[in-house]
C-alpha atoms as a PDB file:
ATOM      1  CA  UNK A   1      36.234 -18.434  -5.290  1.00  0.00           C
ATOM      2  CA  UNK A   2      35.379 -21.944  -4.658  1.00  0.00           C
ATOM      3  CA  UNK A   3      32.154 -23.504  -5.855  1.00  0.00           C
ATOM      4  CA  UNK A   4      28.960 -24.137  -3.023  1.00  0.00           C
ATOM      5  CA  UNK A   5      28.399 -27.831  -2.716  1.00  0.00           C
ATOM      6  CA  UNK A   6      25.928 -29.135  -4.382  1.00  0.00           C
ATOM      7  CA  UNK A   7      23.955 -29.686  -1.199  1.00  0.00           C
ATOM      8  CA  UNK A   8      23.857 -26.138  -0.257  1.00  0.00           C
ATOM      9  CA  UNK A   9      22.643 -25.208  -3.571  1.00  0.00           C
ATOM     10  CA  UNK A  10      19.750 -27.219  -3.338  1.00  0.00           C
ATOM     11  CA  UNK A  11      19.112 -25.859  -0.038  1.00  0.00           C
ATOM     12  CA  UNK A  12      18.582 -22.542  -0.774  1.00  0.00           C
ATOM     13  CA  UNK A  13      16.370 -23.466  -3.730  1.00  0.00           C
ATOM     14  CA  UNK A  14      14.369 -25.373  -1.176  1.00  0.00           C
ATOM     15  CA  UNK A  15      14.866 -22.409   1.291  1.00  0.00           C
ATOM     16  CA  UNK A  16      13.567 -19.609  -1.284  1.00  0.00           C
ATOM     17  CA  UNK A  17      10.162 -21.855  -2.240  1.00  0.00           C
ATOM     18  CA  UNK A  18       9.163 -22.430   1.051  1.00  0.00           C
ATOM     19  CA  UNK A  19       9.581 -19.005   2.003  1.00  0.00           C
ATOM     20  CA  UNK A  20       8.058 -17.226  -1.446  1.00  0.00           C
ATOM     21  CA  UNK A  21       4.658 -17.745  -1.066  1.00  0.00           C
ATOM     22  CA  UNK A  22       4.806 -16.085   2.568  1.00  0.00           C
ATOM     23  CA  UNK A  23       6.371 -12.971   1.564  1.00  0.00           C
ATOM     24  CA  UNK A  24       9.981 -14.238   2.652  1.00  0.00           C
ATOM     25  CA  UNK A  25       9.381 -13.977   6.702  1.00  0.00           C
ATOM     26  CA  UNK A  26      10.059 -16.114   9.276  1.00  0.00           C
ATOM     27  CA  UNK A  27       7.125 -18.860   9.485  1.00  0.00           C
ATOM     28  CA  UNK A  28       6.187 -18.232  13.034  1.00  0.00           C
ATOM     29  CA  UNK A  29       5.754 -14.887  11.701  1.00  0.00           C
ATOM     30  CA  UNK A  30       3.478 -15.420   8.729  1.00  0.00           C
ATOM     31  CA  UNK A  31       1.771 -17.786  11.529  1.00  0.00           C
ATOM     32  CA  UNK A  32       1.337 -14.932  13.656  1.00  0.00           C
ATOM     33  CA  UNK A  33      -0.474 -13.036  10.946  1.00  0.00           C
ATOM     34  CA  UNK A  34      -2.849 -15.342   9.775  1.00  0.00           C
ATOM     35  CA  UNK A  35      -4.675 -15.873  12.872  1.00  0.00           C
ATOM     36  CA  UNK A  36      -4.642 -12.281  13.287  1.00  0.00           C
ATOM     37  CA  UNK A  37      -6.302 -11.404  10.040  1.00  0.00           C
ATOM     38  CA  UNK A  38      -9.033 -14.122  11.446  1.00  0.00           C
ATOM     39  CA  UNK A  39      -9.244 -12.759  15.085  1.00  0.00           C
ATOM     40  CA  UNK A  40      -9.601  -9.147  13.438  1.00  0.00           C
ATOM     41  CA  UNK A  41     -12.609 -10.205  11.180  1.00  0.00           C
ATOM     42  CA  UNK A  42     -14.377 -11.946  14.176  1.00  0.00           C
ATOM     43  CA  UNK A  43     -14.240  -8.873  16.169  1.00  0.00           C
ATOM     44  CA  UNK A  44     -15.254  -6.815  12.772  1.00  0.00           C
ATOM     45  CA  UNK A  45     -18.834  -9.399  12.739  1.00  0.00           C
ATOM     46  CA  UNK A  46     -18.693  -8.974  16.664  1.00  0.00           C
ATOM     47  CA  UNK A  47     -19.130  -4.976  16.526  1.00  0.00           C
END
């Protein structure tokens, strides 16, 4: 088996940080959440 570049390598290093602290999902998803943990709280003051 022939060894990853050392590009790649650092690439999925990069990859895994950016992605750990948002549960490994896609960002547009994490994006998608966090405005709708805020629009549920404004309609749980709202009611």
């Amino acid at each position: 088996m022939d060894a990853a570049p050392s590009g790649v390598v650092s690439d999925t290093r990069l990859l895994s940080a950016l992605l750990e602290p948002i549960g490994y999902i896609p960002p547009a998803e994490a994006e998608a959440n966090y405005y709708r943990q805020f629009a549920n709280q404004a309609t749980a003051v709202v009611t």
